[in-house]
PDB file of N, CA and C in Angstrom:
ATOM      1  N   UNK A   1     132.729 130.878 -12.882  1.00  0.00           N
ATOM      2  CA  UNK A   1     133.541 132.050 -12.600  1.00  0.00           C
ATOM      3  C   UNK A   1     135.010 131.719 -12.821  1.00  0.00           C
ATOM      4  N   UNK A   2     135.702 132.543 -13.108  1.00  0.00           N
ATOM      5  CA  UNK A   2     137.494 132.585 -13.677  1.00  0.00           C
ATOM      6  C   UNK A   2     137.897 133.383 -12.617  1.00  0.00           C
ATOM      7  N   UNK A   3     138.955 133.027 -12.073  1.00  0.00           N
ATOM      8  CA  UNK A   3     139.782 133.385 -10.957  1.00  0.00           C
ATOM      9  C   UNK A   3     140.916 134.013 -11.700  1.00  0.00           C
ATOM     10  N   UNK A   4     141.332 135.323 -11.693  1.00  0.00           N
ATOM     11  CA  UNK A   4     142.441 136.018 -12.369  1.00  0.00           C
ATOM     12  C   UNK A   4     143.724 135.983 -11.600  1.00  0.00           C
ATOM     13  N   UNK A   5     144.707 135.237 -11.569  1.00  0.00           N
ATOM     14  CA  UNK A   5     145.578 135.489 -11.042  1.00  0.00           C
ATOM     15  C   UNK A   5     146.978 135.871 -11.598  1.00  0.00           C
ATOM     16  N   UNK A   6     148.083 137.042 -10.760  1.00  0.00           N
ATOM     17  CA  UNK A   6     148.764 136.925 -10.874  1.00  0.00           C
ATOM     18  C   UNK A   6     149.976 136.000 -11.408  1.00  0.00           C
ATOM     19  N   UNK A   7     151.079 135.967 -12.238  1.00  0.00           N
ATOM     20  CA  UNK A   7     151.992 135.367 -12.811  1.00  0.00           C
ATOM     21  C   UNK A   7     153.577 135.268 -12.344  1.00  0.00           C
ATOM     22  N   UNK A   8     153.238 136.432 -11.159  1.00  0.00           N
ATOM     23  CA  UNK A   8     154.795 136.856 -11.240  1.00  0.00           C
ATOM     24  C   UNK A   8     154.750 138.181  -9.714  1.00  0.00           C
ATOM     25  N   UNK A   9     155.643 138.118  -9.071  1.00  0.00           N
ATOM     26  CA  UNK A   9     155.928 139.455  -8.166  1.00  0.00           C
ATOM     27  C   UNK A   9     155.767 140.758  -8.990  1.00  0.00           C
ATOM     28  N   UNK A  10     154.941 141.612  -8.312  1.00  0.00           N
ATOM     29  CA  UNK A  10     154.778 142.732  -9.445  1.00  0.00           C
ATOM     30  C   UNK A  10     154.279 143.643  -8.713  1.00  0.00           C
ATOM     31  N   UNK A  11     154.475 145.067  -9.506  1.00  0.00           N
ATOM     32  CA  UNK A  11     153.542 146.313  -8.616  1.00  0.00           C
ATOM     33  C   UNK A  11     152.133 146.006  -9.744  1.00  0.00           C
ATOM     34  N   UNK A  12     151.042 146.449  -9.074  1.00  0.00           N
ATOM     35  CA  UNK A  12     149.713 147.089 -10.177  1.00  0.00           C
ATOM     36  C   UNK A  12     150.231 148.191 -10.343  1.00  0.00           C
ATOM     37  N   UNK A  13     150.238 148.627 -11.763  1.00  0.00           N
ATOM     38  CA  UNK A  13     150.771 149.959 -12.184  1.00  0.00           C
ATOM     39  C   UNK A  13     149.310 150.378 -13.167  1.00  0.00           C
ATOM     40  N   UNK A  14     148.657 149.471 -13.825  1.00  0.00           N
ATOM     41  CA  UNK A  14     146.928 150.423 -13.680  1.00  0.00           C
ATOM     42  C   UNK A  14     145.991 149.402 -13.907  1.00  0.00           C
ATOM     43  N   UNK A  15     144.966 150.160 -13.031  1.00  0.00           N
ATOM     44  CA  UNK A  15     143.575 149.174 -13.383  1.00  0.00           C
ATOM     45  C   UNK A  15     142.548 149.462 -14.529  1.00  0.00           C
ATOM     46  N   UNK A  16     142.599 148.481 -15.747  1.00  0.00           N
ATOM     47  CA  UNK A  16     141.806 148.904 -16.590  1.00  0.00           C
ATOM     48  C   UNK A  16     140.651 148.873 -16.677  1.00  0.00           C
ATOM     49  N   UNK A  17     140.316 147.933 -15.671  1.00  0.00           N
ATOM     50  CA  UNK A  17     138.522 147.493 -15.771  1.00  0.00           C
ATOM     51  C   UNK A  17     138.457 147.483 -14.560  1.00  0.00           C
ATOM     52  N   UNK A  18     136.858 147.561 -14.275  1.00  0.00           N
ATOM     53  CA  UNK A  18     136.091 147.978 -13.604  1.00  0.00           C
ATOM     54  C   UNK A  18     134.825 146.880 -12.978  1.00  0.00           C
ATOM     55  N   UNK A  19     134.292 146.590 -11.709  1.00  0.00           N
ATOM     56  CA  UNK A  19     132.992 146.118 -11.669  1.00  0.00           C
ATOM     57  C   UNK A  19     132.379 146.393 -12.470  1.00  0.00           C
ATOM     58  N   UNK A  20     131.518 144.910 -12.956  1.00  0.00           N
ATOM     59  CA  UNK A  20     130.509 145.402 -14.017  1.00  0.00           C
ATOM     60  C   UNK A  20     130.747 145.319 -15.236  1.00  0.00           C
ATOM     61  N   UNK A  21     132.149 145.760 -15.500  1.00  0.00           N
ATOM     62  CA  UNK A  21     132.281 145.803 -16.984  1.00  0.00           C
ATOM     63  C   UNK A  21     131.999 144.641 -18.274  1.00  0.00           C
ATOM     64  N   UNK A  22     131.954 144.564 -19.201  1.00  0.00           N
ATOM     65  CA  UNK A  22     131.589 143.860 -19.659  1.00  0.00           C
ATOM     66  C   UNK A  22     133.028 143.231 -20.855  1.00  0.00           C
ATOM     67  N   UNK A  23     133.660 142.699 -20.458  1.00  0.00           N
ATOM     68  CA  UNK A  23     135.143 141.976 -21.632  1.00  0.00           C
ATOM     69  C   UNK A  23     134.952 141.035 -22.497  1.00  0.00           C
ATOM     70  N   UNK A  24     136.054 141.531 -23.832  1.00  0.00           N
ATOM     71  CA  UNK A  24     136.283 139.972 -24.342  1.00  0.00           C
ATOM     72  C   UNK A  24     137.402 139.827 -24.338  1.00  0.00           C
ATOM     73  N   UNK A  25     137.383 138.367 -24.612  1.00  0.00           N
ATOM     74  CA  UNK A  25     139.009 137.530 -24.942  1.00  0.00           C
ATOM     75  C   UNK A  25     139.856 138.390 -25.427  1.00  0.00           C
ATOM     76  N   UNK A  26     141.021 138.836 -24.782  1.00  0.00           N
ATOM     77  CA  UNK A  26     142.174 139.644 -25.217  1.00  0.00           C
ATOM     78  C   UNK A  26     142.241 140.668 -23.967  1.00  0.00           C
ATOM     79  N   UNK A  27     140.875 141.272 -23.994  1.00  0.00           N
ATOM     80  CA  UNK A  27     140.969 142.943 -23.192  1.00  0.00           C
ATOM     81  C   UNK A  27     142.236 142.735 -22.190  1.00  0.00           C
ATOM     82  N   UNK A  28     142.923 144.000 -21.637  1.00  0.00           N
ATOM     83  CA  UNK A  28     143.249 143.986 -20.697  1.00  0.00           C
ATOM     84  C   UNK A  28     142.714 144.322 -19.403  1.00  0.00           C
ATOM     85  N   UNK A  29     142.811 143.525 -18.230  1.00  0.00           N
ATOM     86  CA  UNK A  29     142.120 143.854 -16.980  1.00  0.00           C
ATOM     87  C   UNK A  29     142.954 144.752 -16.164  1.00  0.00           C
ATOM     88  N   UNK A  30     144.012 144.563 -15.780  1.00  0.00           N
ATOM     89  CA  UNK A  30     145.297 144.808 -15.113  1.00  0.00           C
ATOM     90  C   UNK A  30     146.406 145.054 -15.884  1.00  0.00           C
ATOM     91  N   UNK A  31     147.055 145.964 -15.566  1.00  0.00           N
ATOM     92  CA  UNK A  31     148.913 145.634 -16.397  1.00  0.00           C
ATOM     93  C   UNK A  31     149.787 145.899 -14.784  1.00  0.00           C
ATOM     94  N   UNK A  32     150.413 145.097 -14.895  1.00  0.00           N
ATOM     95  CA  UNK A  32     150.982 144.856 -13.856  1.00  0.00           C
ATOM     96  C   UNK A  32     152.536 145.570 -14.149  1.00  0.00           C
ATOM     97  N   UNK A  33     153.466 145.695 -13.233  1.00  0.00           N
ATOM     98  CA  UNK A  33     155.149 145.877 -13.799  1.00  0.00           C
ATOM     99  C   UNK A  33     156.190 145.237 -12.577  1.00  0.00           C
ATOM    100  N   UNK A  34     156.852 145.027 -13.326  1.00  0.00           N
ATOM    101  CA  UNK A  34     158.529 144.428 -12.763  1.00  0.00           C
ATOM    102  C   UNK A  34     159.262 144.680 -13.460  1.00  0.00           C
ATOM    103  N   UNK A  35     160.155 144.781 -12.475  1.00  0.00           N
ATOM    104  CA  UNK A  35     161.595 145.210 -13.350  1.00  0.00           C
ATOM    105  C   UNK A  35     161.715 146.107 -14.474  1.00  0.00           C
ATOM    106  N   UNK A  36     160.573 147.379 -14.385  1.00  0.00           N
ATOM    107  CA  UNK A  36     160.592 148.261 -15.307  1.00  0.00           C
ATOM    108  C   UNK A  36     159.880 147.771 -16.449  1.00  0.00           C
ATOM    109  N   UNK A  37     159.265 146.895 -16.922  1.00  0.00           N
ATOM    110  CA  UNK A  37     158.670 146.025 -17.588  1.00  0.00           C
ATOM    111  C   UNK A  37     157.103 145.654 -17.653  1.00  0.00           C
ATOM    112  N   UNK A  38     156.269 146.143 -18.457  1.00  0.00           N
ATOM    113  CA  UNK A  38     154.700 146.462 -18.418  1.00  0.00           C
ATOM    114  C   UNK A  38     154.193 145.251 -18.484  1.00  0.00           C
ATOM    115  N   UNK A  39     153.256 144.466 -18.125  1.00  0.00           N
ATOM    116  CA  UNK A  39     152.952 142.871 -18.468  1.00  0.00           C
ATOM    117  C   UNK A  39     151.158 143.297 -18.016  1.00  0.00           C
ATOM    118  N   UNK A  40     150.613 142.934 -18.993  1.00  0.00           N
ATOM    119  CA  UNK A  40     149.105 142.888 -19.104  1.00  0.00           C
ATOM    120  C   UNK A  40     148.669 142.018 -18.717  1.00  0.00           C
ATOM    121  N   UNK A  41     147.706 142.158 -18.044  1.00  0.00           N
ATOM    122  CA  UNK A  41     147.046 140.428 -17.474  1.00  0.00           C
ATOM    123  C   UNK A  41     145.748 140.544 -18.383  1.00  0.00           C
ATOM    124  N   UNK A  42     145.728 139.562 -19.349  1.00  0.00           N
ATOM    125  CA  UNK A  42     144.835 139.704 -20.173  1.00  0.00           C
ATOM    126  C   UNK A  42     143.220 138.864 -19.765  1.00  0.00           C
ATOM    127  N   UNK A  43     142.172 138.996 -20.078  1.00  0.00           N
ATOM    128  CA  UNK A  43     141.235 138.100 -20.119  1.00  0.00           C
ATOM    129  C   UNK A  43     140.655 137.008 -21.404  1.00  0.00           C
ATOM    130  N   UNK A  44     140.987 135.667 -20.798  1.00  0.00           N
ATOM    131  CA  UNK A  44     141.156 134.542 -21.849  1.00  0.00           C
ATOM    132  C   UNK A  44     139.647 133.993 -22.373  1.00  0.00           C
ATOM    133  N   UNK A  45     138.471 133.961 -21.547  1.00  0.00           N
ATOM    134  CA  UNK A  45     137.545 133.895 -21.914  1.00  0.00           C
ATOM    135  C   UNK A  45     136.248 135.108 -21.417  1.00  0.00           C
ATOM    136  N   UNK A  46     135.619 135.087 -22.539  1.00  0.00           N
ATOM    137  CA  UNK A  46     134.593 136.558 -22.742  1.00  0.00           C
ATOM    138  C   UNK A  46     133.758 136.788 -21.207  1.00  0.00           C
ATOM    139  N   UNK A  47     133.558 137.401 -21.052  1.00  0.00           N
ATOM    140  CA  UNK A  47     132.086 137.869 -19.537  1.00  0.00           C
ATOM    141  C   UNK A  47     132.299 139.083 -18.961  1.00  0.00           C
ATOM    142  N   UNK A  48     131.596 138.981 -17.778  1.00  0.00           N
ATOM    143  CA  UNK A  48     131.550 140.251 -16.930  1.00  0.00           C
ATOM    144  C   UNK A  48     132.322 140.385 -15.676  1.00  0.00           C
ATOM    145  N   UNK A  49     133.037 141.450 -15.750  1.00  0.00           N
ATOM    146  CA  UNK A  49     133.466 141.393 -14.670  1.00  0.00           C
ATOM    147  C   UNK A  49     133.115 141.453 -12.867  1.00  0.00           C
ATOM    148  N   UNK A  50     133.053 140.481 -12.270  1.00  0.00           N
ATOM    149  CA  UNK A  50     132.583 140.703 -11.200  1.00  0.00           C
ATOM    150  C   UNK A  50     133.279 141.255  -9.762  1.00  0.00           C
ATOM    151  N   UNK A  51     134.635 141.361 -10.296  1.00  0.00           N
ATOM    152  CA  UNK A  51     135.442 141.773  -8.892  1.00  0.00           C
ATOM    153  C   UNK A  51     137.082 142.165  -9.061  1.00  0.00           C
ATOM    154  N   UNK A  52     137.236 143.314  -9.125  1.00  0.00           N
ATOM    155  CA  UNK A  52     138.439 143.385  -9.235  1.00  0.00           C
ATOM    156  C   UNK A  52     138.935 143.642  -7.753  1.00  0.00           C
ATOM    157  N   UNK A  53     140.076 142.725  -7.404  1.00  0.00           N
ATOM    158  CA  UNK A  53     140.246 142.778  -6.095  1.00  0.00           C
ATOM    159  C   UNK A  53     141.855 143.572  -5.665  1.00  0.00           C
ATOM    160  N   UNK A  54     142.630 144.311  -6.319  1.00  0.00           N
ATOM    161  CA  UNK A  54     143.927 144.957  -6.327  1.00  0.00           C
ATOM    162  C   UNK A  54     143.235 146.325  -6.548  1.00  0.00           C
ATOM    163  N   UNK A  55     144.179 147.503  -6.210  1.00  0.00           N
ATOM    164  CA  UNK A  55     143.975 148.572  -6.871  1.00  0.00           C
ATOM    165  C   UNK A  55     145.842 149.216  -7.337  1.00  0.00           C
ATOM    166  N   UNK A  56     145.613 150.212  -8.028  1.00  0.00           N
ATOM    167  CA  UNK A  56     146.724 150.774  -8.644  1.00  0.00           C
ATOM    168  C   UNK A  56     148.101 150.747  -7.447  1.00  0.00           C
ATOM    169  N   UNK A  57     149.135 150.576  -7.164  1.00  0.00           N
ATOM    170  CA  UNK A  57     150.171 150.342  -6.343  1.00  0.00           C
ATOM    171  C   UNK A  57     150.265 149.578  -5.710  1.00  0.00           C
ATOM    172  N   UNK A  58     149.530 148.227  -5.388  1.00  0.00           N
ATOM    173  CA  UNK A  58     149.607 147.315  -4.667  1.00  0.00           C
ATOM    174  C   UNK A  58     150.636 146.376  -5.479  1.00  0.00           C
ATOM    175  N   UNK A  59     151.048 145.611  -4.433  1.00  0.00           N
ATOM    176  CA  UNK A  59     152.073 144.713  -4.922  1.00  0.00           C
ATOM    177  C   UNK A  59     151.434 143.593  -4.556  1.00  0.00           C
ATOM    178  N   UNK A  60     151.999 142.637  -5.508  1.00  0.00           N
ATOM    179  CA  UNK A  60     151.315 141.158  -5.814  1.00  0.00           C
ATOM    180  C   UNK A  60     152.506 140.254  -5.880  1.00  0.00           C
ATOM    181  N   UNK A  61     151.874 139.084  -5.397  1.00  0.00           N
ATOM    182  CA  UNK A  61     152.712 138.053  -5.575  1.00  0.00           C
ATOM    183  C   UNK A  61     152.223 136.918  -6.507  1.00  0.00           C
ATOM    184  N   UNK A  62     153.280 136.305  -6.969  1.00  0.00           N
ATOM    185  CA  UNK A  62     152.708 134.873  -7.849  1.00  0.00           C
ATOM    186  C   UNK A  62     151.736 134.184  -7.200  1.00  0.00           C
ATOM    187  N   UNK A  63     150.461 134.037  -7.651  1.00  0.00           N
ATOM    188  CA  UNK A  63     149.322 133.321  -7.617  1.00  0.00           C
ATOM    189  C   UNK A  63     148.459 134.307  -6.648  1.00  0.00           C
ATOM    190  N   UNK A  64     148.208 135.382  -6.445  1.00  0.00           N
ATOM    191  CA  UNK A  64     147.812 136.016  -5.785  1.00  0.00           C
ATOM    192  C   UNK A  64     146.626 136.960  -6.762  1.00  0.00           C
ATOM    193  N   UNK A  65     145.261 136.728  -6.632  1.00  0.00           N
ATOM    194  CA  UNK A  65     143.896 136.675  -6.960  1.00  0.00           C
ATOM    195  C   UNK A  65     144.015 138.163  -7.297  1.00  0.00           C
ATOM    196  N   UNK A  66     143.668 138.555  -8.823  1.00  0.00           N
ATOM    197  CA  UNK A  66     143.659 139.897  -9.197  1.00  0.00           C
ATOM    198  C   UNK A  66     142.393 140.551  -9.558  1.00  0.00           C
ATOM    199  N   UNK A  67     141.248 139.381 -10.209  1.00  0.00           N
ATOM    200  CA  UNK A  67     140.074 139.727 -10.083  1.00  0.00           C
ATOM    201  C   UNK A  67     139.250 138.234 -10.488  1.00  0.00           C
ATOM    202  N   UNK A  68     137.926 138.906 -10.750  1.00  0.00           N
ATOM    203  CA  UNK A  68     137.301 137.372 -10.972  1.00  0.00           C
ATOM    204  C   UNK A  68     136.425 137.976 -12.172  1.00  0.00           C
ATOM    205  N   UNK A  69     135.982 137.138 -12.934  1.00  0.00           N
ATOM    206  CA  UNK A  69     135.153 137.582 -14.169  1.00  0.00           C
ATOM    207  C   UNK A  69     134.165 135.950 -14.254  1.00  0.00           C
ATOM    208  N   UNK A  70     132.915 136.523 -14.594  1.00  0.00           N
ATOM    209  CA  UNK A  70     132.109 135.400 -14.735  1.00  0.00           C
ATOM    210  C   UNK A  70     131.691 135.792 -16.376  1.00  0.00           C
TER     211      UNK A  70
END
């Protein structure tokens, strides 16, 4: 399992994926924002998603668990 974490202080501004879903390398899971500024949290290796743990307006901090994908 891959632990998705945050990069940076940020709002979730949308959730793209879903339990279940099925990704590859690139998709976006999350796009996060700061400072007016869109930043995608991408997924680096292929699977399923098993947990997205943020939803849309929550604020995050650096290293702070955004979802998990197996």
């Amino acid at each position: 399992m891959t632990e998705i974490r945050a990069e940076t202080v940020a709002s979730v501004w949308k959730v793209t994926a879903h339990q279940g879903d099925e990704v590859a390398e690139g998709d976006t899971l999350v796009i996060l924002e700061s400072m007016k500024m869109e930043i995608p949290v991408l997924v680096e290796d292929p699977g399923r998603v098993v947990e997205i743990v943020v939803a849309e307006g929550d604020v995050v901090r650096e290293g702070d668990l955004l979802a998990v994908v197996e």
